[in-house]
Protein backbone atom coordinates (compact mmCIF):
# COMPACT_ATOMS: atom_id res chain seq x y z
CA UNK A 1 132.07 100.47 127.51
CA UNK A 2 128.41 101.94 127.28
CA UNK A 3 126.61 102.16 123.96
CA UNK A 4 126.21 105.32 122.75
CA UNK A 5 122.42 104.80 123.11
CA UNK A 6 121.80 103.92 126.33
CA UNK A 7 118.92 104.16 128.55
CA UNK A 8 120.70 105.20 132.13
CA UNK A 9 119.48 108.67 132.35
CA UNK A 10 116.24 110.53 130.84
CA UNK A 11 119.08 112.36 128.28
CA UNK A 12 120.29 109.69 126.84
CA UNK A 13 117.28 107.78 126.53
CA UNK A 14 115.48 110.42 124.85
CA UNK A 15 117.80 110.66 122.38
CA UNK A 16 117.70 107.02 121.71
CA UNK A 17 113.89 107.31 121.25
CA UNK A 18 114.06 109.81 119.02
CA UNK A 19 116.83 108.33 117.38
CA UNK A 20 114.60 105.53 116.69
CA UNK A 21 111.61 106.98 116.04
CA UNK A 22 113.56 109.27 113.14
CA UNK A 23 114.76 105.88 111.82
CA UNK A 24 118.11 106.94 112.00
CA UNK A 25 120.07 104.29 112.35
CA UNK A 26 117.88 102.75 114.75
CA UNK A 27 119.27 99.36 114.21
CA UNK A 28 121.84 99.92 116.35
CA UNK A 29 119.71 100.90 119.39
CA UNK A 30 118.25 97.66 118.63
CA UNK A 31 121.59 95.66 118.75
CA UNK A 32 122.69 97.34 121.87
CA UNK A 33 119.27 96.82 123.23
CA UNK A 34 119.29 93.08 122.42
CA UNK A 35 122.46 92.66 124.33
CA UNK A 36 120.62 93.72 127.70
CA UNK A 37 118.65 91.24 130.01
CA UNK A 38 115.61 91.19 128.09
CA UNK A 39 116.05 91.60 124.14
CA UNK A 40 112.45 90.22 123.23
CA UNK A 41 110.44 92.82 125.00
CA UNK A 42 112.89 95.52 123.66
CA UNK A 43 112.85 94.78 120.41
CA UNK A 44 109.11 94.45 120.76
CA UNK A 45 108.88 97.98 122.51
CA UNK A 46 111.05 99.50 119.59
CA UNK A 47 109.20 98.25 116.89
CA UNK A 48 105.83 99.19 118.86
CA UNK A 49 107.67 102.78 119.28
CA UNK A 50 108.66 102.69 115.46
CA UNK A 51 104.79 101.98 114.35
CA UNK A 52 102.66 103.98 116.93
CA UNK A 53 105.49 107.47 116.31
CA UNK A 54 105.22 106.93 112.84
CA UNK A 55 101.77 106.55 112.58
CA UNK A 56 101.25 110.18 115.10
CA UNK A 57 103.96 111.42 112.67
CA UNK A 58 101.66 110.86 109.39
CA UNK A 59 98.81 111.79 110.86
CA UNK A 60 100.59 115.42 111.72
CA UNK A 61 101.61 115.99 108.83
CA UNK A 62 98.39 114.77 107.08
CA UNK A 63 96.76 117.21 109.34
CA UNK A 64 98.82 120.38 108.08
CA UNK A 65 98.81 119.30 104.54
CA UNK A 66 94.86 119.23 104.93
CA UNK A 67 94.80 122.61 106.66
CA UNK A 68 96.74 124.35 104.19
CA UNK A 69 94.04 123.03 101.32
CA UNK A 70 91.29 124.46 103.74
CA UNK A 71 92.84 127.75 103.92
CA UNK A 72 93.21 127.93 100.12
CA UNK A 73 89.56 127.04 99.67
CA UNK A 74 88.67 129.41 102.21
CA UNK A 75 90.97 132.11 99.98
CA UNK A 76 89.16 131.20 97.22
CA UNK A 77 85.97 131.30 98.64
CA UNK A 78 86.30 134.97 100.04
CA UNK A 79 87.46 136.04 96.44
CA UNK A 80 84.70 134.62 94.68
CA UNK A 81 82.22 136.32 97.15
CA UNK A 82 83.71 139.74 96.86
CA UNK A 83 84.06 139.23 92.60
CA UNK A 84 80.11 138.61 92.95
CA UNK A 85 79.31 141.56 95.39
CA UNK A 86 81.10 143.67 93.27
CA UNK A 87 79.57 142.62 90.04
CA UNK A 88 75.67 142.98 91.66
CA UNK A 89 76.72 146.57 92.43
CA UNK A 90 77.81 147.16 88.62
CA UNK A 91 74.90 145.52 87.97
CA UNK A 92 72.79 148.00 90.41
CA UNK A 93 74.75 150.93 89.64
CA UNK A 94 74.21 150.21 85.86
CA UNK A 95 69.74 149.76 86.77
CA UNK A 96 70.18 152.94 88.75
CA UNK A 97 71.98 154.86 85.85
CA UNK A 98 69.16 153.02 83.34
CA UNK A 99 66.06 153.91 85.44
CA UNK A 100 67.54 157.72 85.94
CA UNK A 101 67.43 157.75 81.94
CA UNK A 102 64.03 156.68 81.32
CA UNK A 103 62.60 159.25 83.93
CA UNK A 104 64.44 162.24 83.05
């Protein structure tokens, strides 16, 4: 019979490409795909898939991991801005308070 990850309709092949790209048991794909006319190209393709998924995979996550730092900075940054404006108006309240002393 048919492999269980065969490439006859979009369905099926799109679960074999994500099957491989998730490196889930992807050797098998690779077996079953070996046993068709061309096995060099196909294991070629699959290990092309396995590198160039992997590699948009990383860069994905990199990219969120990196955006959650940014946020935290930004965090940061708005909290240190609003610790300083509120200690120049202590600081201008306090003048204020000061200079109304020495003129009364």
């Amino acid at each position: 019979g048919k492999p269980r990850a065969h490439f006859d309709s979009f369905h099926f092949a799109f679960i074999s490409m994500f099957q491989v790209l998730s490196m889930e048991n992807w050797q098998v794909v690779l077996y079953d795909t070996n046993r068709g006319q061309n096995p060099i190209m196909a294991s070629i393709f699959l290990i092309i898939w396995i590198f160039l998924g992997n590699f948009v995979f990383l860069n994905l996550f990199l990219a969120i991991l990196l955006d959650s730092f940014l946020i935290e900075e930004d965090e940061d940054d708005e909290k240190k801005k609003k610790e300083e404006e509120e200690k120049k108006k202590k600081e201008e309240e306090e003048q204020q308070k000061k200079a109304q002393g020495k003129v009364m």
